[in-house]
C-alpha atoms as a PDB file:
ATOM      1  CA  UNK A   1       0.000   0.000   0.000  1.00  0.00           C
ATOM      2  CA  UNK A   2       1.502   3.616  -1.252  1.00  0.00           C
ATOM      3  CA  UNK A   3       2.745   5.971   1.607  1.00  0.00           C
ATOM      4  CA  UNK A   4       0.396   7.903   2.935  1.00  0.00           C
ATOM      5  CA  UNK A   5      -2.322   5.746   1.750  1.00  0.00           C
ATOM      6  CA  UNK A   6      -5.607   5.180   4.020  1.00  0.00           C
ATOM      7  CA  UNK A   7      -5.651   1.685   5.431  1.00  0.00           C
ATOM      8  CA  UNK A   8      -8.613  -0.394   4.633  1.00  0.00           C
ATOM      9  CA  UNK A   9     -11.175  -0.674   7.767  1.00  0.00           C
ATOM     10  CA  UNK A  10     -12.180  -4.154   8.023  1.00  0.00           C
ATOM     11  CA  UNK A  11     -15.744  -5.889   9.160  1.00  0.00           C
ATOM     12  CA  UNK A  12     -15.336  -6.871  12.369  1.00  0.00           C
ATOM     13  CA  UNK A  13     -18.100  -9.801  11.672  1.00  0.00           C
ATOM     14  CA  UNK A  14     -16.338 -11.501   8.494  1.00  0.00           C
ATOM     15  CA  UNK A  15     -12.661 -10.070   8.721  1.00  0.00           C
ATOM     16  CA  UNK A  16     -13.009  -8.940   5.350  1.00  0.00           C
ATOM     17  CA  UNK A  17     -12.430  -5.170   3.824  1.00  0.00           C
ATOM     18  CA  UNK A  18     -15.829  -3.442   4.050  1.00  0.00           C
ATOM     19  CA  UNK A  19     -16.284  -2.884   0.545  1.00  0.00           C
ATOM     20  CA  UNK A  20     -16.451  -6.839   0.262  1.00  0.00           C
ATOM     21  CA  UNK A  21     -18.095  -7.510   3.672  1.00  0.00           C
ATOM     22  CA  UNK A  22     -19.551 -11.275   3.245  1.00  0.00           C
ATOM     23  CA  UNK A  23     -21.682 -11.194   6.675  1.00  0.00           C
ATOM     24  CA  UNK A  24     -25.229 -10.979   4.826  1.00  0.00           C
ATOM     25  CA  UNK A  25     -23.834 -14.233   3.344  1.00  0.00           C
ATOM     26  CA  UNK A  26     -23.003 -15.808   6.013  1.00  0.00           C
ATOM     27  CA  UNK A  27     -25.580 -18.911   7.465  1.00  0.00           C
ATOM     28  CA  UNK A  28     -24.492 -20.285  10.841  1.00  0.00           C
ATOM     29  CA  UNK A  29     -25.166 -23.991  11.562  1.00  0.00           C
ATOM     30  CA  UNK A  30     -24.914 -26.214  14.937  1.00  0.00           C
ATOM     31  CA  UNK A  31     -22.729 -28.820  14.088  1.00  0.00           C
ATOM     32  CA  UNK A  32     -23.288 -32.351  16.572  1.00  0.00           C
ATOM     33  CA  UNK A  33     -19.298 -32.985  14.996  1.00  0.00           C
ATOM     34  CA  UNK A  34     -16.989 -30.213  16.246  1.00  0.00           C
ATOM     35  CA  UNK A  35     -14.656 -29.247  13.015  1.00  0.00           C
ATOM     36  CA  UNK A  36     -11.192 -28.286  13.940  1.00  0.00           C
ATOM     37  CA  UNK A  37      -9.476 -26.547  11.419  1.00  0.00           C
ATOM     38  CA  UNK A  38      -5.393 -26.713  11.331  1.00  0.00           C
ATOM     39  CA  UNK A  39      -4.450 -23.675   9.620  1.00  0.00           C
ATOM     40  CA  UNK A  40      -0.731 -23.702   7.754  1.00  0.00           C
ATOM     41  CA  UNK A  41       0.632 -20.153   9.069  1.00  0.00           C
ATOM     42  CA  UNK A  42       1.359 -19.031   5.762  1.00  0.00           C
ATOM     43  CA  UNK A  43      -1.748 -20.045   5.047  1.00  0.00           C
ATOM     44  CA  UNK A  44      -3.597 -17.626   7.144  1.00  0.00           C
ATOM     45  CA  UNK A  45      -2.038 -14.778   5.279  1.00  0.00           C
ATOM     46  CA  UNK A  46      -3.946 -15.229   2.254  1.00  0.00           C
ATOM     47  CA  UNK A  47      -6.686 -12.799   1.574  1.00  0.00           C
ATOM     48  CA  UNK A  48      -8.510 -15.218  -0.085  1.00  0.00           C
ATOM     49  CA  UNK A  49      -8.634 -18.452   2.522  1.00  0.00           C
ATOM     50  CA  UNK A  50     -12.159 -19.777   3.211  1.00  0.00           C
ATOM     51  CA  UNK A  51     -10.514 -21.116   6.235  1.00  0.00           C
ATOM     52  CA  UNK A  52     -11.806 -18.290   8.611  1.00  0.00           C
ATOM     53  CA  UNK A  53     -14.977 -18.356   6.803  1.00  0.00           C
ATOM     54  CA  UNK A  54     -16.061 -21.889   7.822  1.00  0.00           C
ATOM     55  CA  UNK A  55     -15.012 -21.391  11.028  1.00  0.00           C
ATOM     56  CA  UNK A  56     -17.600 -18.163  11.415  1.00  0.00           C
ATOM     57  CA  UNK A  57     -20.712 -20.728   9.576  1.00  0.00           C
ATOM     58  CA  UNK A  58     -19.752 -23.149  12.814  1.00  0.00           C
ATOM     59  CA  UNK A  59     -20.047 -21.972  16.179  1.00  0.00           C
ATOM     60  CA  UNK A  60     -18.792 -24.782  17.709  1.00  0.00           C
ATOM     61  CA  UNK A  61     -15.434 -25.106  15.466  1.00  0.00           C
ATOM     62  CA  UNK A  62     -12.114 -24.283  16.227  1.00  0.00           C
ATOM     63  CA  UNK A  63      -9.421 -22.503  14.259  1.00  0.00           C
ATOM     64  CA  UNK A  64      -6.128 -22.996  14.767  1.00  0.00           C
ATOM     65  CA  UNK A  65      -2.735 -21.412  13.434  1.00  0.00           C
ATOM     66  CA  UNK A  66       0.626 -23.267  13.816  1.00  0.00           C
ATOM     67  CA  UNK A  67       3.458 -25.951  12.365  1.00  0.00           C
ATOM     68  CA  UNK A  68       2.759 -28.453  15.266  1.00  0.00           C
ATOM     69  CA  UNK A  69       0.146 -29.320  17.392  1.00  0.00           C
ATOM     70  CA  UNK A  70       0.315 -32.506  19.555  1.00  0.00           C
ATOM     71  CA  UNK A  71      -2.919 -34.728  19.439  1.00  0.00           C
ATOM     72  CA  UNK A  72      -3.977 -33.373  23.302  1.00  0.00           C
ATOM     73  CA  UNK A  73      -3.793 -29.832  22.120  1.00  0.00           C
ATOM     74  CA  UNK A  74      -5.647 -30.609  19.123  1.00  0.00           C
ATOM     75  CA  UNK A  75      -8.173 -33.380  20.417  1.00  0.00           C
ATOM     76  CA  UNK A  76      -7.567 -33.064  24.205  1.00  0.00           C
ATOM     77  CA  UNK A  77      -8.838 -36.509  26.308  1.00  0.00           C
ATOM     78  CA  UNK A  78     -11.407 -37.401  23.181  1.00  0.00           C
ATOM     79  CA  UNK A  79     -10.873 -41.121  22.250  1.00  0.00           C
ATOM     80  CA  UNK A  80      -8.539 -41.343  18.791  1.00  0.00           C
ATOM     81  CA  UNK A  81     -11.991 -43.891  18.123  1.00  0.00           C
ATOM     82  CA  UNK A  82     -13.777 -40.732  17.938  1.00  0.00           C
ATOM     83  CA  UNK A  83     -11.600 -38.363  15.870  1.00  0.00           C
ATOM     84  CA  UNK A  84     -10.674 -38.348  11.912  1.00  0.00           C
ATOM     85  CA  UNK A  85      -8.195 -36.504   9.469  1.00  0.00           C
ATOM     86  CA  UNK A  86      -9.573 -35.150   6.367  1.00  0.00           C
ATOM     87  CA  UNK A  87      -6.964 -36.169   4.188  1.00  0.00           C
ATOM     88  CA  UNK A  88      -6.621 -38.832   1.667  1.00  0.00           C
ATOM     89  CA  UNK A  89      -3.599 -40.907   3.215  1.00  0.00           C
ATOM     90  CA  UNK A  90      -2.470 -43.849   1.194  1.00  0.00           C
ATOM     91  CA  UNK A  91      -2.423 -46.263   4.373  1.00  0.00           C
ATOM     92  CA  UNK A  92      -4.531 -46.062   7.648  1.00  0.00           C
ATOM     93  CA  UNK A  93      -7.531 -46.798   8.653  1.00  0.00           C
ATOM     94  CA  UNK A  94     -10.593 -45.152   6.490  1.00  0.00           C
ATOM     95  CA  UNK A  95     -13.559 -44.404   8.196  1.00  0.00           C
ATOM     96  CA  UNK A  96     -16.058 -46.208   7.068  1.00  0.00           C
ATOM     97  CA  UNK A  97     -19.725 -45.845   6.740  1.00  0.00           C
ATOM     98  CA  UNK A  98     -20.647 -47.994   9.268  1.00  0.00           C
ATOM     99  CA  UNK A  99     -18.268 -46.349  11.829  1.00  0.00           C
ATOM    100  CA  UNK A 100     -18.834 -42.614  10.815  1.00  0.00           C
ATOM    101  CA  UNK A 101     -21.637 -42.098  13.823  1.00  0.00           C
ATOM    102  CA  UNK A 102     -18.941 -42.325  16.072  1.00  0.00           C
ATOM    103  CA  UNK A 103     -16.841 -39.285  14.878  1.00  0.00           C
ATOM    104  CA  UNK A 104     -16.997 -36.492  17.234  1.00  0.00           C
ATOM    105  CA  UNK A 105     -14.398 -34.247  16.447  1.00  0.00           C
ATOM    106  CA  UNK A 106     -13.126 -33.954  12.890  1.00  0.00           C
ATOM    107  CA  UNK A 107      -9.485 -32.629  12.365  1.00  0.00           C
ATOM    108  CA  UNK A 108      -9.243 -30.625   8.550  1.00  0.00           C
ATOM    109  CA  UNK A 109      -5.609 -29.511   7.467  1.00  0.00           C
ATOM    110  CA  UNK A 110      -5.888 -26.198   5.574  1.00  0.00           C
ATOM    111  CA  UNK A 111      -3.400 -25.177   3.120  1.00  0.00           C
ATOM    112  CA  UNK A 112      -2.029 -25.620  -0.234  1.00  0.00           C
ATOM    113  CA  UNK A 113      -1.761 -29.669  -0.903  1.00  0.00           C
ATOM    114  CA  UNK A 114       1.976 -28.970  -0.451  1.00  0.00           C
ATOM    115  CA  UNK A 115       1.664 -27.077   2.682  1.00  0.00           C
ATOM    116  CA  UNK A 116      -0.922 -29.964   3.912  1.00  0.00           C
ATOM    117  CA  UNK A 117       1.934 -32.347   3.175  1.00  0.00           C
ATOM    118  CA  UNK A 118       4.737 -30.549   5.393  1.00  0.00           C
ATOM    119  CA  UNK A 119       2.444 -30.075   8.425  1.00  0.00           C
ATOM    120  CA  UNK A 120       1.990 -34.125   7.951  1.00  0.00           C
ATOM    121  CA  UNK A 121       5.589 -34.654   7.441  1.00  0.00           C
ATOM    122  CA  UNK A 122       6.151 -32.656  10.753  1.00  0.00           C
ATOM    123  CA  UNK A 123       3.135 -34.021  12.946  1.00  0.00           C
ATOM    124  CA  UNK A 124       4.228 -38.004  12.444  1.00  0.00           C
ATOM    125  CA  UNK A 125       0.821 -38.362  14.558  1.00  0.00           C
ATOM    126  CA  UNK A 126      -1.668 -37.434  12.142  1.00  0.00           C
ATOM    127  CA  UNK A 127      -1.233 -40.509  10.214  1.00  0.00           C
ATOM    128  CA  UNK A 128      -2.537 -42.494  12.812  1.00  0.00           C
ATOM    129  CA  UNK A 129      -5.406 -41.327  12.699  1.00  0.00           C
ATOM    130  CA  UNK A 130      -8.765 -42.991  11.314  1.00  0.00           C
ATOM    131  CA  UNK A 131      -9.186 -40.974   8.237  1.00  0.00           C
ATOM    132  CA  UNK A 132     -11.635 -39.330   5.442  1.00  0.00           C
ATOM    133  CA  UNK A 133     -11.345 -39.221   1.766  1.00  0.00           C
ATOM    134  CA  UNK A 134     -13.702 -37.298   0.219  1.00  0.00           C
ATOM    135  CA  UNK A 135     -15.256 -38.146  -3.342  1.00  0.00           C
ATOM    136  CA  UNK A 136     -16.168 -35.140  -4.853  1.00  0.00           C
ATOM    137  CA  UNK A 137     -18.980 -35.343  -7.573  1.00  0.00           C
ATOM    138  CA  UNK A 138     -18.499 -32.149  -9.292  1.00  0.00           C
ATOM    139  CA  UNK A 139     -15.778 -29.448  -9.446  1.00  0.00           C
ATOM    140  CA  UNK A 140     -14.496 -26.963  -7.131  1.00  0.00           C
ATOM    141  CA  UNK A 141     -16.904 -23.395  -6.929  1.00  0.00           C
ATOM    142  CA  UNK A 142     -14.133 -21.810  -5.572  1.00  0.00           C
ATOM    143  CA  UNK A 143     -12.957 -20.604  -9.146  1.00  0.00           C
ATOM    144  CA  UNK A 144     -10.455 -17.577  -7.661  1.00  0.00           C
ATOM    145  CA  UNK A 145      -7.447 -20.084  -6.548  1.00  0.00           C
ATOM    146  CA  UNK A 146      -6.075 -22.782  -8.993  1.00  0.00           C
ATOM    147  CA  UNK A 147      -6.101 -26.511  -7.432  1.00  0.00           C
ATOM    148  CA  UNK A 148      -3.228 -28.826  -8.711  1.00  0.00           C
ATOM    149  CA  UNK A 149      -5.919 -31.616  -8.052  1.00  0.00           C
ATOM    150  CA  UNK A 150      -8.871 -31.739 -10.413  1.00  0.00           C
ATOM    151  CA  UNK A 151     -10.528 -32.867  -7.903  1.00  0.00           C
ATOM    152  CA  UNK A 152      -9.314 -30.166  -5.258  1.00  0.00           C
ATOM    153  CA  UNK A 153     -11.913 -28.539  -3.109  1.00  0.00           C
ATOM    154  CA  UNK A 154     -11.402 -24.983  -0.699  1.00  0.00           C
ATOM    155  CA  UNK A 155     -11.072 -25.773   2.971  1.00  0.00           C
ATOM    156  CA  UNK A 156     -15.417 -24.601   2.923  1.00  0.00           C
ATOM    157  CA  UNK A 157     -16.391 -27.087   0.659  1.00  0.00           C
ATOM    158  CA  UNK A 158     -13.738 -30.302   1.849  1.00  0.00           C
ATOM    159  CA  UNK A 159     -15.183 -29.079   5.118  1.00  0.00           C
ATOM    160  CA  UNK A 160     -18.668 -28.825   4.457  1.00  0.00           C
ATOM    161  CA  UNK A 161     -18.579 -32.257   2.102  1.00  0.00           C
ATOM    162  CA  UNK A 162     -17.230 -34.080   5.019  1.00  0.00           C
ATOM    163  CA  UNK A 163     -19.674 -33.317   7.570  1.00  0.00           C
ATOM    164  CA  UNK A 164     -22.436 -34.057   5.106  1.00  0.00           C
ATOM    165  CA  UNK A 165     -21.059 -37.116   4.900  1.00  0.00           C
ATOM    166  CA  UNK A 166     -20.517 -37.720   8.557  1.00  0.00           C
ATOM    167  CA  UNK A 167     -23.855 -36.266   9.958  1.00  0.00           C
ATOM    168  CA  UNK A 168     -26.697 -36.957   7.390  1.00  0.00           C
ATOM    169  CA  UNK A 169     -29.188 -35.751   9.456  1.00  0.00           C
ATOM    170  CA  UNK A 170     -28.133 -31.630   9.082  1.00  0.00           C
ATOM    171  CA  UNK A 171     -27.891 -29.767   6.184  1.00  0.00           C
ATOM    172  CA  UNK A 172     -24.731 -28.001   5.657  1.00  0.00           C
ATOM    173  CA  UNK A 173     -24.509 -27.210   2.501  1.00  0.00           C
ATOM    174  CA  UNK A 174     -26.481 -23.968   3.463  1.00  0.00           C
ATOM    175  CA  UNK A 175     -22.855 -22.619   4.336  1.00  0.00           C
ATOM    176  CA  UNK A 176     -21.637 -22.519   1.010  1.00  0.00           C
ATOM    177  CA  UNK A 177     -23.264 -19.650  -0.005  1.00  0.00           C
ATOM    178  CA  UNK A 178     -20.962 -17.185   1.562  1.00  0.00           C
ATOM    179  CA  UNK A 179     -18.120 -18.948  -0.767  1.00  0.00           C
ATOM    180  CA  UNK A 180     -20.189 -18.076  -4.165  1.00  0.00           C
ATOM    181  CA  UNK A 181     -20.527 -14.557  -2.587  1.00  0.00           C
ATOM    182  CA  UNK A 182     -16.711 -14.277  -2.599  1.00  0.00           C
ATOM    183  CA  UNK A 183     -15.962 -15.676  -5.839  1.00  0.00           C
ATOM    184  CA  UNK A 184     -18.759 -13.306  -7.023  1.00  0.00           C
ATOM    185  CA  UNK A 185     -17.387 -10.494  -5.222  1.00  0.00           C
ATOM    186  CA  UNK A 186     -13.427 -11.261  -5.991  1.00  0.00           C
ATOM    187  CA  UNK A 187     -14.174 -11.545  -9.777  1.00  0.00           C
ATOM    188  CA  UNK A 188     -16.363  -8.513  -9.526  1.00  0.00           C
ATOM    189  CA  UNK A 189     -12.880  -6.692  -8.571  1.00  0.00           C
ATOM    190  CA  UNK A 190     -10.939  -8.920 -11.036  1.00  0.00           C
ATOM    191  CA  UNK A 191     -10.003  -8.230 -14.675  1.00  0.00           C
ATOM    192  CA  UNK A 192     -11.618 -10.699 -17.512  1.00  0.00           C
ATOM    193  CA  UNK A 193      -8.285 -11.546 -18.829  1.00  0.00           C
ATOM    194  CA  UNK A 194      -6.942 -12.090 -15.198  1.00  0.00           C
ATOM    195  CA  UNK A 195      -9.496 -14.595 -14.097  1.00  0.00           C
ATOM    196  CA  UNK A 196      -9.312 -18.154 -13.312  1.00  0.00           C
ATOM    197  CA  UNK A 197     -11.782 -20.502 -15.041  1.00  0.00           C
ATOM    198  CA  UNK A 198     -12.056 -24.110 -14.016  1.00  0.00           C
ATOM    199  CA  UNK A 199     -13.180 -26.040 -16.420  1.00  0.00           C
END
C-alpha cells in the first residue's frame, strides 16, 4: 500500500475489507461434529482463505494457526476412536460408513496440498489417525485459486462435504453460499483476462 495511503477498515463480523463484507452471506449452523481446522501459518495470510470463513458458519469449530500441534492440544482426552483426518492418506484406517456415527471431532488440514503435506511430514501423529477421503462429484466453486488436483476442493467445501457425509441428518450445505458470494465479489474486482476458469 503507497505511503500515505488510508488503510482499509475491516468488518469486524467476516474479517473482510468493508467494501467486500460477506456477513449478509453468512448462514451459521450447529454442528453435533466439532470441526477443527489446522491452519498452515502461511496459510492464514492469504486474503482469499475460506478457512476463517467456515469457522464463522460453525459456532462450535475451532481454528487454529501453527506448524505443530500434539494430538492433546488438538483433540484433548477425546478417544482417537472418535476423531478423523480429512486427508486422503495412502495407508490407515478409512472411516467407514458404518463407523462414521462415532466421529466427534473432525481434524481438517488447511493449506495448499503442499503445505498440507509438510504439516503431515512434521506431525508423524496425524497418520494415525482414522481418516476421510472425500469423493467429490463435481468441481471446485471456488474458481479464484487454482487446485493442482482436479478434484481439489477450498477448505469450505472439503469441510462442508465431510460433515455431510458424517452427519446426514443436518444440512450443511447452506454454508456454502458465503463462498459463491466471494468468488462473485473477488471476480467482480478482477479483470476478464486475469481470471481463473475451471473447467
Amino acid at each position: 500500500m503507497p505511503a500515505g495511503s488510508p488503510k482499509r477498515v475491516l468488518c469486524q463480523g467476516c474479517g473482510r475489507p468493508q467494501r467486500v463484507c460477506l456477513c449478509q452471506a453468512l448462514v451459521a449452523v450447529h454442528a453435533d461434529i466439532e470441526l477443527i481446522i489446522w491452519q498452515d501459518p502461511t496459510e492464514a495470510k492469504h486474503k482469499l482463505s475460506t478457512a476463517p470463513l467456515l469457522h464463522k458458519s460453525l459456532p462450535n469449530s475451532q481454528l487454529l494457526v501453527g506448524e505443530r500441534f500434539s494430538y492433546e492440544q488438538i483433540f484433548a482426552a477425546t478417544e482417537p476412536a472418535h476423531c478423523a483426518l480429512l486427508y486422503p492418506l495412502e495407508a490407515g484406517q478409512p472411516v467407514s460408513v458404518a463407523s462414521r456415527h462415532k466421529v466427534t471431532k473432525l481434524l481438517l488440514l488447511d493449506g495448499t496440498w503442499k503445505k498440507v503435506r509438510r504439516l503431515l511430514h512434521l506431525n508423524p501423529w496425524l497418520r494415525e489417525l482414522p481418516f476421510v477421503r472425500l469423493a467429490p462429484q463435481s468441481v471446485s466453486r471456488y474458481a479464484i485459486r487454482k487446485s493442482p488436483r482436479e478434484d481439489g476442493l477450498s477448505t469450505i467445501e472439503a469441510g462442508v462435504a465431510a460433515l455431510s457425509w458424517l452427519d446426514t441428518g443436518q444440512d450443511y450445505s447452506v454454508i456454502l453460499g458465503v463462498l459463491e458470494r466471494l468468488v462473485e465479489l473477488q471476480q467482480q474486482h478482477t479483470p476478464e483476462n486475469r481470471r481463473y476458469r475451471r473447467s
